[in-house]
Protein backbone atom coordinates (compact mmCIF):
# COMPACT_ATOMS: atom_id res chain seq x y z
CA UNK A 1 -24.73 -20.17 67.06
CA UNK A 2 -23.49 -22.25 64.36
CA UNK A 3 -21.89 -20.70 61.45
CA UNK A 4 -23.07 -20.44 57.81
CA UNK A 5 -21.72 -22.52 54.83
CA UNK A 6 -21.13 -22.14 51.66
CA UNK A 7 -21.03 -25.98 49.99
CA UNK A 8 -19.87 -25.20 45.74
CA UNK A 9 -18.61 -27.80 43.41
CA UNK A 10 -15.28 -26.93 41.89
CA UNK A 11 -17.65 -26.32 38.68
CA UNK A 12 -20.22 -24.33 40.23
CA UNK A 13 -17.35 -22.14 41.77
CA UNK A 14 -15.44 -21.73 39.01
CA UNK A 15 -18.14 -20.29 37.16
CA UNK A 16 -18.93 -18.00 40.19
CA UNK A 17 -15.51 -16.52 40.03
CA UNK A 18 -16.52 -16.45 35.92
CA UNK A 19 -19.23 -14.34 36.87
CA UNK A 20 -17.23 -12.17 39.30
CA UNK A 21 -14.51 -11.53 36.61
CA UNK A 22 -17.04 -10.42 33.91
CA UNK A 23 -18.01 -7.60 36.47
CA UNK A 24 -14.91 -6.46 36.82
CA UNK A 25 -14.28 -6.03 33.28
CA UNK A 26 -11.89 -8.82 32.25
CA UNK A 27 -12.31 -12.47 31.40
CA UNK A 28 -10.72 -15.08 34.08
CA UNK A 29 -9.68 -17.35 31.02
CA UNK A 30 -6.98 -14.81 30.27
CA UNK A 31 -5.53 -14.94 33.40
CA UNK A 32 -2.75 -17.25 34.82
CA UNK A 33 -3.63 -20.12 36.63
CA UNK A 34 -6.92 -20.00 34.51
CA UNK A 35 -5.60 -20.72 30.70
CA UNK A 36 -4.14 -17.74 29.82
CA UNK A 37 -0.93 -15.68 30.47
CA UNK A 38 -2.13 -11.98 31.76
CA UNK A 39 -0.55 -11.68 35.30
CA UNK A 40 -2.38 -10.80 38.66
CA UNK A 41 -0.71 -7.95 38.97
CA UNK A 42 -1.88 -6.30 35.91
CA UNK A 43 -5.26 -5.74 37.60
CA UNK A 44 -6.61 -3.84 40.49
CA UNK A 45 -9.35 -5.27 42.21
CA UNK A 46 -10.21 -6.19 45.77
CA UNK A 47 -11.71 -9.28 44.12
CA UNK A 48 -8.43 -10.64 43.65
CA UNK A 49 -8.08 -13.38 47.04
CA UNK A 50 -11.26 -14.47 45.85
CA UNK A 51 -11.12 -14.78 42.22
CA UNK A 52 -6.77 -15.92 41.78
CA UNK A 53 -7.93 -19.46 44.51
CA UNK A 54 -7.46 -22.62 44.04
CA UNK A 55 -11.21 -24.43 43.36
CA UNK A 56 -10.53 -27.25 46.43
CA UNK A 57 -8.47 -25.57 48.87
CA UNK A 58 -5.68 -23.34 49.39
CA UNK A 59 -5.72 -20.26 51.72
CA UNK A 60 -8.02 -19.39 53.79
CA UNK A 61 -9.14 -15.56 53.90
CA UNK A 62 -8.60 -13.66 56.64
CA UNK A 63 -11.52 -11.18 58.21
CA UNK A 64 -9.30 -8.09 56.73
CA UNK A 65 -9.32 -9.46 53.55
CA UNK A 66 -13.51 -10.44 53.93
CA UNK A 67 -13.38 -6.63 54.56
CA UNK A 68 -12.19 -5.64 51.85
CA UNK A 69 -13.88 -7.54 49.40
CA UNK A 70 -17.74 -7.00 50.98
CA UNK A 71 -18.08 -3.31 49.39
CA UNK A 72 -17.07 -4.76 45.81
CA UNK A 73 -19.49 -8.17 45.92
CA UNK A 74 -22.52 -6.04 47.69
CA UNK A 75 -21.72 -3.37 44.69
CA UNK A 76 -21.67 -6.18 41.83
CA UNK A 77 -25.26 -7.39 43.68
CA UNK A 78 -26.96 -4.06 42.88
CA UNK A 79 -25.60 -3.41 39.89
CA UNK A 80 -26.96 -7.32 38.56
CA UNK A 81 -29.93 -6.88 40.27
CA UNK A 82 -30.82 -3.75 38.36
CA UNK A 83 -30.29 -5.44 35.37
CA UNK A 84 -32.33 -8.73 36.17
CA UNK A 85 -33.42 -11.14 33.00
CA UNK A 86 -30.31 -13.88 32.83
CA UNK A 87 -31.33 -16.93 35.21
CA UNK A 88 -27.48 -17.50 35.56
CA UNK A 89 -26.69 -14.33 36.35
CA UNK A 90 -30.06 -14.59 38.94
CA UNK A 91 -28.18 -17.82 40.23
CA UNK A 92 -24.92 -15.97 40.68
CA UNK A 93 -26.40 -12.94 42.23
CA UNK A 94 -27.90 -15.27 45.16
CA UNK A 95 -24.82 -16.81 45.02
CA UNK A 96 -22.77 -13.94 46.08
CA UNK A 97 -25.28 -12.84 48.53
CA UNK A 98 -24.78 -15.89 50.27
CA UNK A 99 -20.98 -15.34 50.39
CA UNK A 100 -21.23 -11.70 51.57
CA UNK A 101 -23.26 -13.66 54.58
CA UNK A 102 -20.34 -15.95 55.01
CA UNK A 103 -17.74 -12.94 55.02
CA UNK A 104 -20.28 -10.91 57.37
CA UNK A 105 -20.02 -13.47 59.84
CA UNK A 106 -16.13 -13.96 59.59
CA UNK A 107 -15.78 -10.52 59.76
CA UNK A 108 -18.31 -10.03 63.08
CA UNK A 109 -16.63 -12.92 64.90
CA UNK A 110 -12.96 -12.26 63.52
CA UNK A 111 -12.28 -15.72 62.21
CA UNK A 112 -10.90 -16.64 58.61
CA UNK A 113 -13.37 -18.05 55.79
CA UNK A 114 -12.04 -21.49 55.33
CA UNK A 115 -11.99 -23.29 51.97
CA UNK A 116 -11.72 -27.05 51.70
């Protein structure tokens, strides 16, 4: 079985982890490494691998952390879905269901979601 992909521009996810921010309730402009200077470890979400990566590269995430992450992303699906009307946030949704397939796998055959 071949394994499923994920294939963003830096743009596209950039604006993903946008997207991902706004549900948590803070803006990923603020942030370091994104423009601004709030620190990481001001907030508390299991978002955080995800959202604080480099666009290109940079560390892969291991199954535990996939884990972790897949109640928060399948959470920020239904709550989106509910409130339907915004093509980009339509775009987004599908995006992160396709990521929560990616992680799924990972996490069934115990093997690290690899970015580059």
């Amino acid at each position: 079985m071949s394994s499923p992909d994920i294939s963003w521009s830096c743009t596209h996810f950039h604006l993903f982890r946008v997207w991902l921010a706004q549900a948590e309730g803070f803006s990923l402009s603020e942030m370091q490494g994104f423009g601004g200077d709030r620190p990481w470890s001001t907030l508390s979400t299991t978002l955080e691998p995800l959202l604080n990566h480099p666009d290109d590269a940079g560390p892969d995430l291991a199954p535990t952390q996939c884990a972790a992450m897949l109640p928060r992303l399948e959470a920020i699906i239904d709550e989106r879905q509910q409130e339907g009307g915004d093509p980009d946030g339509e775009l987004r949704t599908v995006d992160a269901r396709q990521l929560v397939a990616v992680m799924k796998f990972c996490l069934d055959k115990d093997v690290e979601l690899i970015f580059g």
